[in-house]
C-alpha atoms as a PDB file:
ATOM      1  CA  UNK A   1     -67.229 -24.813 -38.190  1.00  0.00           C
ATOM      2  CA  UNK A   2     -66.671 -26.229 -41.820  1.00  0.00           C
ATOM      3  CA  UNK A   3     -68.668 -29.455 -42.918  1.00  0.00           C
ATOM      4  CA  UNK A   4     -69.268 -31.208 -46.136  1.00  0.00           C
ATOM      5  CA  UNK A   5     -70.906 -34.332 -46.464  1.00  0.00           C
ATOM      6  CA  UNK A   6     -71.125 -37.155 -49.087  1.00  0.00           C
ATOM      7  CA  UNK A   7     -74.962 -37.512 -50.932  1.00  0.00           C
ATOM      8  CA  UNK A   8     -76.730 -40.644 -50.583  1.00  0.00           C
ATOM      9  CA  UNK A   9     -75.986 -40.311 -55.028  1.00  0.00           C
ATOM     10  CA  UNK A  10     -72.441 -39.779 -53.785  1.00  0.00           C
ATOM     11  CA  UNK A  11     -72.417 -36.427 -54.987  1.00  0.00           C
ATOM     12  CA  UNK A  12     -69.777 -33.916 -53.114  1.00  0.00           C
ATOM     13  CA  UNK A  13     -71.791 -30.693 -50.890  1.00  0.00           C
ATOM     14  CA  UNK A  14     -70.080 -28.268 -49.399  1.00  0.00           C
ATOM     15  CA  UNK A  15     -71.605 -26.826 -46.129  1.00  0.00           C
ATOM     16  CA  UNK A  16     -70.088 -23.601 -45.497  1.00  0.00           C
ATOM     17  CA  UNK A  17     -70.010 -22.443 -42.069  1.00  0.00           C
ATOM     18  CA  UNK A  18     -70.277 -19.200 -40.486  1.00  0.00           C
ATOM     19  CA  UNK A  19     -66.897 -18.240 -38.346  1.00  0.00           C
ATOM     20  CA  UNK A  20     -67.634 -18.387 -34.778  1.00  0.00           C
ATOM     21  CA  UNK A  21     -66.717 -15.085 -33.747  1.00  0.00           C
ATOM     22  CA  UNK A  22     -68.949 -13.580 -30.495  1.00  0.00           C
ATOM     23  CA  UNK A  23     -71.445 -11.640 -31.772  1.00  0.00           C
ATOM     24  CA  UNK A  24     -72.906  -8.673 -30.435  1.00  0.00           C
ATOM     25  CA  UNK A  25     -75.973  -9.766 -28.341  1.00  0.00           C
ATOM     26  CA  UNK A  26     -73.330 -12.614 -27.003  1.00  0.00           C
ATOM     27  CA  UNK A  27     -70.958  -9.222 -26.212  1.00  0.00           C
ATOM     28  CA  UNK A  28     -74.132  -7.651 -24.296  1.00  0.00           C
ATOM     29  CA  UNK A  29     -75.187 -11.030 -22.857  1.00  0.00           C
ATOM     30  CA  UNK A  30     -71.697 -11.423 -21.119  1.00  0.00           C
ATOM     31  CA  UNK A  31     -71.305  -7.806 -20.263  1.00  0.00           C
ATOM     32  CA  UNK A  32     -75.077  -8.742 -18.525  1.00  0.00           C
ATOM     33  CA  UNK A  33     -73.698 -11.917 -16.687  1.00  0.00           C
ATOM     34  CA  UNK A  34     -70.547  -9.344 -15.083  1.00  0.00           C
ATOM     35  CA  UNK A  35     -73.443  -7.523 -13.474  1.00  0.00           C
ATOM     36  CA  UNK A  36     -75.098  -9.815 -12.403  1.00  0.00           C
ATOM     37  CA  UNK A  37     -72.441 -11.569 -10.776  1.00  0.00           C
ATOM     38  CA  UNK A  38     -70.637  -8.308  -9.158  1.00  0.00           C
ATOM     39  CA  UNK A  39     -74.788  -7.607  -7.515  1.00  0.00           C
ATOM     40  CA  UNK A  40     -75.179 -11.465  -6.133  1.00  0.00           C
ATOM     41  CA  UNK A  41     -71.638 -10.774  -4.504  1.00  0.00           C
ATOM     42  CA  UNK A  42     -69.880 -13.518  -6.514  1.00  0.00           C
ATOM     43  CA  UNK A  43     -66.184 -13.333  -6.678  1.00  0.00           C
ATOM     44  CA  UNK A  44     -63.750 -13.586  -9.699  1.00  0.00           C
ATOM     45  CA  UNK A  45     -61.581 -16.762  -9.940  1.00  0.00           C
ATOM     46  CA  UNK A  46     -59.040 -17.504 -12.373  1.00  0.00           C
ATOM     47  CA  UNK A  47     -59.557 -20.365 -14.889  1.00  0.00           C
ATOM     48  CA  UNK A  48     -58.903 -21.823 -17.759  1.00  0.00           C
ATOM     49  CA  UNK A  49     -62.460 -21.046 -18.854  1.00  0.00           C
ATOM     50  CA  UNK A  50     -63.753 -17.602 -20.037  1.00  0.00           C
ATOM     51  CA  UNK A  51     -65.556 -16.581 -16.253  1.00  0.00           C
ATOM     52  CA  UNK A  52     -66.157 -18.331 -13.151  1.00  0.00           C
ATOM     53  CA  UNK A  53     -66.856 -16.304  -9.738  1.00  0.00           C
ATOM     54  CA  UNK A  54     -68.246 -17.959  -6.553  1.00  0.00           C
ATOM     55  CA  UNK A  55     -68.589 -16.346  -3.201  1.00  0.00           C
ATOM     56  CA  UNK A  56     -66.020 -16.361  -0.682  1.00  0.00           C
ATOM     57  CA  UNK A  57     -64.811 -19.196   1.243  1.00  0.00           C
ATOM     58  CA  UNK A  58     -66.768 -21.681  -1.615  1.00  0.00           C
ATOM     59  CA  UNK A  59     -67.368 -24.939  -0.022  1.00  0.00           C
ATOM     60  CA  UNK A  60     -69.170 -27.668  -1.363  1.00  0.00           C
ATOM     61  CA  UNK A  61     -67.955 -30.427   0.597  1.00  0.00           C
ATOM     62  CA  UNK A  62     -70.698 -33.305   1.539  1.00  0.00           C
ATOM     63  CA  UNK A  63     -73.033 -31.552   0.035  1.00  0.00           C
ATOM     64  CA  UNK A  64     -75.657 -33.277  -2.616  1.00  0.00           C
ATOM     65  CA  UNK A  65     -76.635 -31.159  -5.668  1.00  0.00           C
ATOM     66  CA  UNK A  66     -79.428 -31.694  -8.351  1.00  0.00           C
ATOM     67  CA  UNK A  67     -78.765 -30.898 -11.646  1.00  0.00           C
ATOM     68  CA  UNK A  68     -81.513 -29.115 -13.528  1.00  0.00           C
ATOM     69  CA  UNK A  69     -82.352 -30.594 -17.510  1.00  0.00           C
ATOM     70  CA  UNK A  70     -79.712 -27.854 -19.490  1.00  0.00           C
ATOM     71  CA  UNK A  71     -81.488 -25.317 -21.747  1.00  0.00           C
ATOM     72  CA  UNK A  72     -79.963 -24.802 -25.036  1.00  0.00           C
ATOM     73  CA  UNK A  73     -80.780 -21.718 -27.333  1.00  0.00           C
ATOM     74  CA  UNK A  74     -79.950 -23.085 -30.773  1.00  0.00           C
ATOM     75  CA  UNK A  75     -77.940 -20.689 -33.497  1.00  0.00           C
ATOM     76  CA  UNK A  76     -77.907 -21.134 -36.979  1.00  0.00           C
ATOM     77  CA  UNK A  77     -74.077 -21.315 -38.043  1.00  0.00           C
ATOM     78  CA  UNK A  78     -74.166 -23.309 -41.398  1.00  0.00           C
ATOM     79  CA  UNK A  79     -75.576 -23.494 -44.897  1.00  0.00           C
ATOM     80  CA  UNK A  80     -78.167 -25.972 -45.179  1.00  0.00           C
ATOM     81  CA  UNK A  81     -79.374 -27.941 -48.250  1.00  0.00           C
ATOM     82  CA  UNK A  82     -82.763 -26.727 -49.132  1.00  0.00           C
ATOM     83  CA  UNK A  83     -84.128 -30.374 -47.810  1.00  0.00           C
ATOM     84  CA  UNK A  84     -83.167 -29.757 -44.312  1.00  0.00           C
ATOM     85  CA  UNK A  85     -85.118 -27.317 -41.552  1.00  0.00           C
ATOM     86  CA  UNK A  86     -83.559 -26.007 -38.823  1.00  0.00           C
ATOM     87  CA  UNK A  87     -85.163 -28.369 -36.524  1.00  0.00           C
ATOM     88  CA  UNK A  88     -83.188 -31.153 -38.461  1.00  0.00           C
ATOM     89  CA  UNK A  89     -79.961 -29.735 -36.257  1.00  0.00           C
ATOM     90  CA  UNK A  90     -81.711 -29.431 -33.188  1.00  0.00           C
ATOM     91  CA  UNK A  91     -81.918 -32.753 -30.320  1.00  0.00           C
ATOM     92  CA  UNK A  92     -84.694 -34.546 -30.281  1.00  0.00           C
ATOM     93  CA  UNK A  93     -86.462 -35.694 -26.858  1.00  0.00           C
ATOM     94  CA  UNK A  94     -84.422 -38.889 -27.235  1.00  0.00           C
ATOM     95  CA  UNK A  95     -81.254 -37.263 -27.517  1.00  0.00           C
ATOM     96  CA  UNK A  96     -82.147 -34.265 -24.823  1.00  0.00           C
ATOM     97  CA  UNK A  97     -82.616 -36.993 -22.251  1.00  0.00           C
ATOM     98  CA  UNK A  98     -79.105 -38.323 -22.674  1.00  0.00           C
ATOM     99  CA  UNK A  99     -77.605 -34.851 -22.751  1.00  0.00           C
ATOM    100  CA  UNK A 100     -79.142 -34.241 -19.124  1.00  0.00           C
ATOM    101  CA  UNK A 101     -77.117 -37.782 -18.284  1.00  0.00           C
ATOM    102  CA  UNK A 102     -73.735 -36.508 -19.605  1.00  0.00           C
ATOM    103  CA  UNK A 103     -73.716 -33.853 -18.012  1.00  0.00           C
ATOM    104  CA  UNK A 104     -74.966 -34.471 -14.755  1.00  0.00           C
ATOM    105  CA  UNK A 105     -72.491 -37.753 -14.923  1.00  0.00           C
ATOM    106  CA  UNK A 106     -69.875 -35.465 -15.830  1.00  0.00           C
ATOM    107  CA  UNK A 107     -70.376 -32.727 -13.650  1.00  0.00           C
ATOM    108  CA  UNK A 108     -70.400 -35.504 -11.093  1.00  0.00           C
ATOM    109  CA  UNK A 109     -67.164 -37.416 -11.925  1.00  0.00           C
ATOM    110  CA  UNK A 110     -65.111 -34.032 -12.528  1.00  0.00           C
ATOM    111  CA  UNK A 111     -66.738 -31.890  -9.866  1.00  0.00           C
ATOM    112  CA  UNK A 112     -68.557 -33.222  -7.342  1.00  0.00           C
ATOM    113  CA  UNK A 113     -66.837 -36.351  -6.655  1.00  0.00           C
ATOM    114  CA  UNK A 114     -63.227 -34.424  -5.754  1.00  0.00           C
ATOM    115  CA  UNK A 115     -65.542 -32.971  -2.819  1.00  0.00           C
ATOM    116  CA  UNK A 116     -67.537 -35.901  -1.713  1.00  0.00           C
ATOM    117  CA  UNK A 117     -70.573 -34.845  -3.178  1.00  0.00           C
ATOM    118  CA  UNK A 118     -73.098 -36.105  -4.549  1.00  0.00           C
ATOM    119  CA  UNK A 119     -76.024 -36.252  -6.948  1.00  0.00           C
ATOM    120  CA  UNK A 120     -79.680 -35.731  -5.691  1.00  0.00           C
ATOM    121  CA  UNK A 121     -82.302 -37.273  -7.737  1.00  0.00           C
ATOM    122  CA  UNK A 122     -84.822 -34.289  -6.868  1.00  0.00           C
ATOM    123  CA  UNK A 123     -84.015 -30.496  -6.011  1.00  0.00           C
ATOM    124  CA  UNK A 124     -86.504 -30.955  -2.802  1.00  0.00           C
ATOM    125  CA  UNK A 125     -83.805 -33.443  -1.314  1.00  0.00           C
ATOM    126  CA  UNK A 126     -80.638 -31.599  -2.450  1.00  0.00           C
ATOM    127  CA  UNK A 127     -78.330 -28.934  -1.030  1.00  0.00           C
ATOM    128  CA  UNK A 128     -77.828 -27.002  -4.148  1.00  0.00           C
ATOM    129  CA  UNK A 129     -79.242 -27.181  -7.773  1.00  0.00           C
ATOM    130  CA  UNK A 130     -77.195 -26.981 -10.683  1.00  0.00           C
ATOM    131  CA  UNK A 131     -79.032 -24.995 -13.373  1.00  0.00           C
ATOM    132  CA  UNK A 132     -77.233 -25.768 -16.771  1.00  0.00           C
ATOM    133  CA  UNK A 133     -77.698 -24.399 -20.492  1.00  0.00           C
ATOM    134  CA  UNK A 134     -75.867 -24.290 -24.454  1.00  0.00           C
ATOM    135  CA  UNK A 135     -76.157 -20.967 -25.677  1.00  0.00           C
ATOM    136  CA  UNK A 136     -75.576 -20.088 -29.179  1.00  0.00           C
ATOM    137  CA  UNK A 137     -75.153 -24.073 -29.887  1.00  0.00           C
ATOM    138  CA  UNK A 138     -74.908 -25.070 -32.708  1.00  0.00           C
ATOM    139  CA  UNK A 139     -74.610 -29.094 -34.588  1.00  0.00           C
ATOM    140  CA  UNK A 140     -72.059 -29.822 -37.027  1.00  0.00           C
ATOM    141  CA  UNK A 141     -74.907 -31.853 -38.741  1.00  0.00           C
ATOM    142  CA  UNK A 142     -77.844 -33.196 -38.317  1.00  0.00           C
ATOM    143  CA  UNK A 143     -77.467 -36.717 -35.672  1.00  0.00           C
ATOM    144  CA  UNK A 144     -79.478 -38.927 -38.003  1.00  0.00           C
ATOM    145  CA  UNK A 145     -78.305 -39.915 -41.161  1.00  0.00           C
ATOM    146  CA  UNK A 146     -80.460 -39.692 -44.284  1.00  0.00           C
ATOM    147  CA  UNK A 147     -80.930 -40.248 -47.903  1.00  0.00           C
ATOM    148  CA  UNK A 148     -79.323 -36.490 -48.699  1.00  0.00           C
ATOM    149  CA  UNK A 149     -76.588 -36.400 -45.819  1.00  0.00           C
ATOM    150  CA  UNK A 150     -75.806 -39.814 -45.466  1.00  0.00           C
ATOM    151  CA  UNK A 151     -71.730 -39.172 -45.025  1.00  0.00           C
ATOM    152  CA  UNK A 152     -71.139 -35.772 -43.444  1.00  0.00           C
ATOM    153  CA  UNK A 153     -67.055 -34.597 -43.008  1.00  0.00           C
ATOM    154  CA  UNK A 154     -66.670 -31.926 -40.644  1.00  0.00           C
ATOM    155  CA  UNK A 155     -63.869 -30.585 -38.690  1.00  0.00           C
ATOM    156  CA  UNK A 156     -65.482 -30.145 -35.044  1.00  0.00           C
ATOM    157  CA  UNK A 157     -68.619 -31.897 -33.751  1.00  0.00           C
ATOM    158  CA  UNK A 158     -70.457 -28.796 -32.589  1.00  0.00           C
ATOM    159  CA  UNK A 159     -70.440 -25.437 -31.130  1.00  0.00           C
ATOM    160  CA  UNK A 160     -71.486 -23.711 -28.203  1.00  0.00           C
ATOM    161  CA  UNK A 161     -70.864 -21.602 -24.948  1.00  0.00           C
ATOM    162  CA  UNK A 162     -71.314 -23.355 -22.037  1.00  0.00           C
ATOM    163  CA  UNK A 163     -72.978 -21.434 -18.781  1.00  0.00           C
ATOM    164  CA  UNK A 164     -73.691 -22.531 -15.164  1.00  0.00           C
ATOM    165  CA  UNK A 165     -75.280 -21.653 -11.987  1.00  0.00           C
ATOM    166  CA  UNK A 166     -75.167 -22.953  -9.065  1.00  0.00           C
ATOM    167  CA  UNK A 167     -77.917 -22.382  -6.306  1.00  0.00           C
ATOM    168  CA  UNK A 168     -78.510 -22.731  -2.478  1.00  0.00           C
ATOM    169  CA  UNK A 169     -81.738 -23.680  -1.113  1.00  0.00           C
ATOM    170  CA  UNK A 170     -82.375 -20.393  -0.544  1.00  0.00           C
ATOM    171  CA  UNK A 171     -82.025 -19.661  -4.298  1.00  0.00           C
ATOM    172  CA  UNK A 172     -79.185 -17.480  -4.040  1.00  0.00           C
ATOM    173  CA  UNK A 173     -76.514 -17.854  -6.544  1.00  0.00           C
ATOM    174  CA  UNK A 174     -72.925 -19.545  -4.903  1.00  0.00           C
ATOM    175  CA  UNK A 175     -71.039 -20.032  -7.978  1.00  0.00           C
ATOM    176  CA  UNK A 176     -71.147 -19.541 -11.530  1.00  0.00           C
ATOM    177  CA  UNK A 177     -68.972 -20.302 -14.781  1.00  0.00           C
ATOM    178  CA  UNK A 178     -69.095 -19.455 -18.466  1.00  0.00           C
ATOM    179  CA  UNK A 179     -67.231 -21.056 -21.439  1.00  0.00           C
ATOM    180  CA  UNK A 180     -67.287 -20.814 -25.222  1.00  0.00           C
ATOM    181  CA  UNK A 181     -66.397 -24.520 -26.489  1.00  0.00           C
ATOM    182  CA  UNK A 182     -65.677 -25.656 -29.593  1.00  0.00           C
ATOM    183  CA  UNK A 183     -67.222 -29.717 -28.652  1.00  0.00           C
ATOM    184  CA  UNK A 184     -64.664 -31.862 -30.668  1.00  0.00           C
ATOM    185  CA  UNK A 185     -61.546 -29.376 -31.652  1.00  0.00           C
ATOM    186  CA  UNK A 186     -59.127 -32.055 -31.333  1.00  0.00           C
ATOM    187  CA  UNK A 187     -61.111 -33.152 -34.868  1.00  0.00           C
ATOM    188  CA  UNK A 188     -58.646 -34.111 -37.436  1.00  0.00           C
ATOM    189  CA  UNK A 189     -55.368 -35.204 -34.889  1.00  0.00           C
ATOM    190  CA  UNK A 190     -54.163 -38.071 -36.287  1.00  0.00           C
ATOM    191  CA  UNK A 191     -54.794 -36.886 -40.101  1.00  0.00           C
ATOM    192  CA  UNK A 192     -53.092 -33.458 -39.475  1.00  0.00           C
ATOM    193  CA  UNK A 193     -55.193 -29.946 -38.089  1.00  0.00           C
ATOM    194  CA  UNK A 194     -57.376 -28.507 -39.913  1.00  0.00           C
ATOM    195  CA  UNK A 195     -58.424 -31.936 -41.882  1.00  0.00           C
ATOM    196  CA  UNK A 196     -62.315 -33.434 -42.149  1.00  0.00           C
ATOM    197  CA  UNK A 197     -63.537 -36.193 -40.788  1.00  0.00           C
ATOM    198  CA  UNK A 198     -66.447 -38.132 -40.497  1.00  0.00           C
ATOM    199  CA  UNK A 199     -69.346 -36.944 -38.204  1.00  0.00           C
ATOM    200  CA  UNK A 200     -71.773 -39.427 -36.392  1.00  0.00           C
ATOM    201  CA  UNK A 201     -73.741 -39.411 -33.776  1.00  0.00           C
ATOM    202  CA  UNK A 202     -71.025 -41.991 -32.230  1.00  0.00           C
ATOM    203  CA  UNK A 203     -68.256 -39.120 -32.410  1.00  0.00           C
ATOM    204  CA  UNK A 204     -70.821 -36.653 -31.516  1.00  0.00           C
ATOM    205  CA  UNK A 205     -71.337 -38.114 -27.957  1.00  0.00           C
ATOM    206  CA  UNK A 206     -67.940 -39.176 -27.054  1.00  0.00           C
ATOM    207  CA  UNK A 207     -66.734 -35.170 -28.286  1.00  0.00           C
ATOM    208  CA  UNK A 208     -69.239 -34.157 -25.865  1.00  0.00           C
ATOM    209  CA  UNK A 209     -67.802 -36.599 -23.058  1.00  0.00           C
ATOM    210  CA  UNK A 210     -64.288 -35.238 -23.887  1.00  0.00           C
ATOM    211  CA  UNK A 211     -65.108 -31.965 -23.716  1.00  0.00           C
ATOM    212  CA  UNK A 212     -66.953 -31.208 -21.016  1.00  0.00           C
ATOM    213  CA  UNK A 213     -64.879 -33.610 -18.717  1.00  0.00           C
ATOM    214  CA  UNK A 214     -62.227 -30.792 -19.827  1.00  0.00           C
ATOM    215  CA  UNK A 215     -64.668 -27.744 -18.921  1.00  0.00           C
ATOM    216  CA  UNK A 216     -65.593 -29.406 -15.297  1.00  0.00           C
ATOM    217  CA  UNK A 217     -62.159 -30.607 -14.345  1.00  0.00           C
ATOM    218  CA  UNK A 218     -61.177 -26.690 -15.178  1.00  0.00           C
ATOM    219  CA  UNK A 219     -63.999 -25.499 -13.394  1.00  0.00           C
ATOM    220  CA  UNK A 220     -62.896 -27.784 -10.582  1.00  0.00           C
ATOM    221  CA  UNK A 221     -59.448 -26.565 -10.388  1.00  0.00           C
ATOM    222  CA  UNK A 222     -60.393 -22.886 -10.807  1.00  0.00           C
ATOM    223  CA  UNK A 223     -62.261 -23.267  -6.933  1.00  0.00           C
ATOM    224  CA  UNK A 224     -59.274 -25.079  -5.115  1.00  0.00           C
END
């Protein structure tokens, strides 16, 4: 992920941005989830995304599932002016809130929906939970604007692998799904690939909406 972003002074920074290559605790991490999923008796599907396995005969039909708030293990993939802490590219309680709502809304509309399902508003009343996280994520920049990055140019919105598991009420694992996403690659399509533009919280949110309606309608076609 490359950024750069425009000084309040209008003074040109460069972010530079480390390459997102897997790195080795994400190699041992996904060598981890393979065991785990061959021991819970969850079976390979083909997808479009990097893993998915469910067991056999995976129904979900009728069934109501509550989606758990996602947990998201930040990464530090940029260079940051000295005026900005780490924090400073990390949600705030504002903006965690409304991640839970996109995803459940979108796991809803892309997944759950094709299989009349539904939502449950607690996990006491629901089928199945949905336990949801963001490893290795990573912002583009920070969501709020201020007097050091208030234009930022970037070429994707943010970065991040995407991991699910789905549980009965018995807590045993039914399905699962893992998926390294680059939120906001189509960055730059009507200027040419490859080409900056302008990151807000605005294009930060509807990347997310894009993208993961393309991770759950994959995830929905790899269990036909």
């Amino acid at each position: 992920m490359r950024n750069f972003s425009l000084p309040f002074v209008l003074v040109s920074l460069f972010l530079a941005a480390c390459a997102q290559q897997p790195s080795p605790q994400g190699n041992a991490l996904s060598a981890a989830a393979g065991a785990d999923t061959s021991a819970a008796g969850l079976q390979p599907r083909k997808s479009g995304l990097d893993q998915v396995s469910a067991v056999f005969a995976f129904d979900l039909s009728g069934a109501s599932v509550y989606v758990a708030p996602v947990q998201i293990d930040y990464t530090k993939r940029f260079s940051a002016p000295a005026t900005l802490r780490a924090r400073d590219y990390e949600l705030d309680q504002k903006d965690r809130q409304k991640l839970d709502e996109v995803m459940a809304q979108t796991f809803s509309e892309k997944f759950l929906a094709p299989r009349g399902s539904q939502l449950a508003a607690s996990p006491a009343n629901a089928d199945y939970t949905m336990k949801l996280s963001l490893e290795n994520f990573s912002l583009a920049a920070p969501l709020e604007p201020s007097g050091w990055l208030w234009r930022v140019y970037t070429e994707q919105s943010a970065y991040g692998v995407l991991v699910g598991t789905l549980y009965d009420r018995n807590g045993n694992a039914v399905m699962r799904f893992r998926d390294r996403r680059d939120f906001g690659d189509t960055f730059g399509t009507l200027s040419g690939p490859g080409r900056f533009e302008r990151f807000t919280s605005v294009t930060f949110w509807a990347d997310m909406r894009v993208d993961l309606r393309r991770a759950f309608s994959s995830l929905d076609r790899s269990l036909r």
